[in-house]
PDB file of N, CA and C in Angstrom:
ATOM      1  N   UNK A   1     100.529  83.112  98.007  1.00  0.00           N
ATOM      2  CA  UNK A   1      99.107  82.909  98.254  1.00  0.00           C
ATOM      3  C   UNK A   1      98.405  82.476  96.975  1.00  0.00           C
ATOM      4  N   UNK A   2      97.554  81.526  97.107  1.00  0.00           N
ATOM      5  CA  UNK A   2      96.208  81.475  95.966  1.00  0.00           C
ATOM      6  C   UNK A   2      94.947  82.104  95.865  1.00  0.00           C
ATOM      7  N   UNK A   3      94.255  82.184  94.948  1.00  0.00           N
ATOM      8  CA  UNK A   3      93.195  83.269  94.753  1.00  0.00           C
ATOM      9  C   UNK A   3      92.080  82.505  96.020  1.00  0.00           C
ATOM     10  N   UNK A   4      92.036  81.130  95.791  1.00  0.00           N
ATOM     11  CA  UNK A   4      91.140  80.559  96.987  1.00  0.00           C
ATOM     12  C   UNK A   4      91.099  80.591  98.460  1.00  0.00           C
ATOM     13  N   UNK A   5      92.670  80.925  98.428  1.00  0.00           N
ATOM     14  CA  UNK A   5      92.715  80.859  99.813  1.00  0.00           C
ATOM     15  C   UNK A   5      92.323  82.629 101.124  1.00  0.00           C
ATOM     16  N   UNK A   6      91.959  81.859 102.064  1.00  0.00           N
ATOM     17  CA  UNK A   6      91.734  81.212 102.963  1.00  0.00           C
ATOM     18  C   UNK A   6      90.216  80.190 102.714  1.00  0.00           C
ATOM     19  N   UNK A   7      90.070  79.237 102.437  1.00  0.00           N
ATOM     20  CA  UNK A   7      88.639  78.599 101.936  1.00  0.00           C
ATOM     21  C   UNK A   7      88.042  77.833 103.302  1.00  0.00           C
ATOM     22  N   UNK A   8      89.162  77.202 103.979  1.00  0.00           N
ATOM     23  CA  UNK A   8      88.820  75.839 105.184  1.00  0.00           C
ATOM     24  C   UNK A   8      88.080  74.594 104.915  1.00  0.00           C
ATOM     25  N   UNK A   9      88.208  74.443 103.132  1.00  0.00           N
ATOM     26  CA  UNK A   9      87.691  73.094 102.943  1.00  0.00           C
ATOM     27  C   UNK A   9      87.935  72.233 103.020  1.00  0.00           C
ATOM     28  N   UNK A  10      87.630  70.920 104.169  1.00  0.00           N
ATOM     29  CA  UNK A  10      88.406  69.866 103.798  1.00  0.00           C
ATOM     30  C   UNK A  10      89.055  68.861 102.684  1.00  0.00           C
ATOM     31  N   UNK A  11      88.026  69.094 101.622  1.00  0.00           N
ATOM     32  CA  UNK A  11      88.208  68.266 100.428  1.00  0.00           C
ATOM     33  C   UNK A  11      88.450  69.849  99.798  1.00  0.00           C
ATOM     34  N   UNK A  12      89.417  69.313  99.001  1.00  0.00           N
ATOM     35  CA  UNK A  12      89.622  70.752  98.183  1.00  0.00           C
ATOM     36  C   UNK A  12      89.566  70.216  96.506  1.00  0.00           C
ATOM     37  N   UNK A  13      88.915  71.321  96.308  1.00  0.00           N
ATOM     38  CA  UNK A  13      88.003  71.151  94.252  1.00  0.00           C
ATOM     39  C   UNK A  13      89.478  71.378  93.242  1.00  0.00           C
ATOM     40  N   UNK A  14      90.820  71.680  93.864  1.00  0.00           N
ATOM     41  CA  UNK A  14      91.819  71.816  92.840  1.00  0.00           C
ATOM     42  C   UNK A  14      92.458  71.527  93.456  1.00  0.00           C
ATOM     43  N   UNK A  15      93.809  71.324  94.151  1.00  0.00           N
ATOM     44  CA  UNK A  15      94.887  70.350  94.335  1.00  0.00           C
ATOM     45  C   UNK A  15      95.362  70.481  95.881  1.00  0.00           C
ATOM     46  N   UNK A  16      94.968  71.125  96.533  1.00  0.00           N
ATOM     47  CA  UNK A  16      95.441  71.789  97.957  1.00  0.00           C
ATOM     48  C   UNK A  16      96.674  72.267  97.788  1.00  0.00           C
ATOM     49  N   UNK A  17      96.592  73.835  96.521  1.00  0.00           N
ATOM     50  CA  UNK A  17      97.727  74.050  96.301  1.00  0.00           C
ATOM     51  C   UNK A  17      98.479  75.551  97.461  1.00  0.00           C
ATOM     52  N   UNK A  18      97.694  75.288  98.185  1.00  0.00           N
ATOM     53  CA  UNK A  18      97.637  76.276  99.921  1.00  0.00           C
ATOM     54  C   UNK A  18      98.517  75.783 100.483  1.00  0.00           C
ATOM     55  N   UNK A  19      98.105  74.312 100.290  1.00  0.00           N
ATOM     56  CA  UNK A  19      99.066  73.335 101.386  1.00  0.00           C
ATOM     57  C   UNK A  19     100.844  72.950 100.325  1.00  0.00           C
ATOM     58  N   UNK A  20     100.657  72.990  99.337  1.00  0.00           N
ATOM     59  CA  UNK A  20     101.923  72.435  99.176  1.00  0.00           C
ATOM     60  C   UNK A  20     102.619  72.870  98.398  1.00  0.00           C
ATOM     61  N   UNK A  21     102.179  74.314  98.425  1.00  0.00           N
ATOM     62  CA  UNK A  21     103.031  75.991  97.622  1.00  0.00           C
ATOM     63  C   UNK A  21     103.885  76.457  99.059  1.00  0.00           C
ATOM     64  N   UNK A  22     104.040  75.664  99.923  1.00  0.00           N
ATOM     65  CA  UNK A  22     104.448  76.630 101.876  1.00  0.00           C
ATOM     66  C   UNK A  22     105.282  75.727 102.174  1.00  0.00           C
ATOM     67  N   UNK A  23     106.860  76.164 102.401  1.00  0.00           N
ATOM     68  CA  UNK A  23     107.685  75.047 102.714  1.00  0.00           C
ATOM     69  C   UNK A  23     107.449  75.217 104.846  1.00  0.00           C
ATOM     70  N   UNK A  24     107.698  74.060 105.117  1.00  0.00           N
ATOM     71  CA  UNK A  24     107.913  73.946 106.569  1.00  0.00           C
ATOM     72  C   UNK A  24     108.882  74.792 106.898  1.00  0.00           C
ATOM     73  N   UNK A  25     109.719  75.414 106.514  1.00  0.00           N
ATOM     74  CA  UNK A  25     110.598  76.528 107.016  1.00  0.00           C
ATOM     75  C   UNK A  25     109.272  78.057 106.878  1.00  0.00           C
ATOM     76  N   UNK A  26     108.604  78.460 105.965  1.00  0.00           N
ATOM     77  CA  UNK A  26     107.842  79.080 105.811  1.00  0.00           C
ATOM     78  C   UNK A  26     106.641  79.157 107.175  1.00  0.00           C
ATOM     79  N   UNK A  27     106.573  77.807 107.472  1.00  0.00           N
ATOM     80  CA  UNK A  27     105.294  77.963 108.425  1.00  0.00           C
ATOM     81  C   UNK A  27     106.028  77.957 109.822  1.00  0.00           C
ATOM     82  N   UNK A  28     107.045  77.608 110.136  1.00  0.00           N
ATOM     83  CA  UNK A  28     107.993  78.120 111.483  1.00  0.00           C
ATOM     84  C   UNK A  28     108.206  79.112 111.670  1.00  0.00           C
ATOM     85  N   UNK A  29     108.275  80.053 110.368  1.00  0.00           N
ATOM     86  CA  UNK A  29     109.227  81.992 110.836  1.00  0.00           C
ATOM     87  C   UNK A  29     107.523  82.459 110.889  1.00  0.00           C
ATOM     88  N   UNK A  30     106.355  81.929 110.524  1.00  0.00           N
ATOM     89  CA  UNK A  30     105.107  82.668 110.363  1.00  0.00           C
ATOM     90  C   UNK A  30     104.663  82.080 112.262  1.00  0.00           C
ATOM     91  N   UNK A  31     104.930  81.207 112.445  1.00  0.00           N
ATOM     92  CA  UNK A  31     104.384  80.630 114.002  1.00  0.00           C
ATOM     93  C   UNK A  31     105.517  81.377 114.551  1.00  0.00           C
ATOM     94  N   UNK A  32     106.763  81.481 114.414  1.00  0.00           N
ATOM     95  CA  UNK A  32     107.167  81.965 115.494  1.00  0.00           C
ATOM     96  C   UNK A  32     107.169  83.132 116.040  1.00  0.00           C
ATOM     97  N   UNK A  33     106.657  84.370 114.441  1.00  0.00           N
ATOM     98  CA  UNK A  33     106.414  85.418 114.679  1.00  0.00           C
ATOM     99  C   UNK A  33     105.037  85.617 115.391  1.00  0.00           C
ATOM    100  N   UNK A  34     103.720  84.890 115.248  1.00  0.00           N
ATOM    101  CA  UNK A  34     102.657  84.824 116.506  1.00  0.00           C
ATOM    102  C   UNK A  34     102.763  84.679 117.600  1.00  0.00           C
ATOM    103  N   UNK A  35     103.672  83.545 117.567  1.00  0.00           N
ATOM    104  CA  UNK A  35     103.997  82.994 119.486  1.00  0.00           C
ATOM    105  C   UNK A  35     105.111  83.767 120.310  1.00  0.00           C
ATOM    106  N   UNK A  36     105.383  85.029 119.351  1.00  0.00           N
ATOM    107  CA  UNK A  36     106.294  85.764 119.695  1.00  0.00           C
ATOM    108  C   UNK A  36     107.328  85.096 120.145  1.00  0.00           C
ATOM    109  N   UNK A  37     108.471  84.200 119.566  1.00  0.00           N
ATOM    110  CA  UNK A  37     109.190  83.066 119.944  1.00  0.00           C
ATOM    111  C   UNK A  37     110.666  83.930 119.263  1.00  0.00           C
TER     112      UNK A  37
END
């Protein structure tokens, strides 16, 4: 996690480092544990 996040800004003031600190394997075991999958 980053200190900014959760923000929901579209333009982000430092690098959108939310978005590209999270590998796509990371955001599948986090969805699949919601969708109870």
């Amino acid at each position: 996690t980053v200190e900014c996040s959760p923000c929901m800004l579209r333009d982000c003031p430092i690098d959108h480092r939310c978005m590209t600190r999270i590998s796509a394997g990371e955001v599948f075991e986090r969805a699949a544990i919601i969708l109870n999958y």
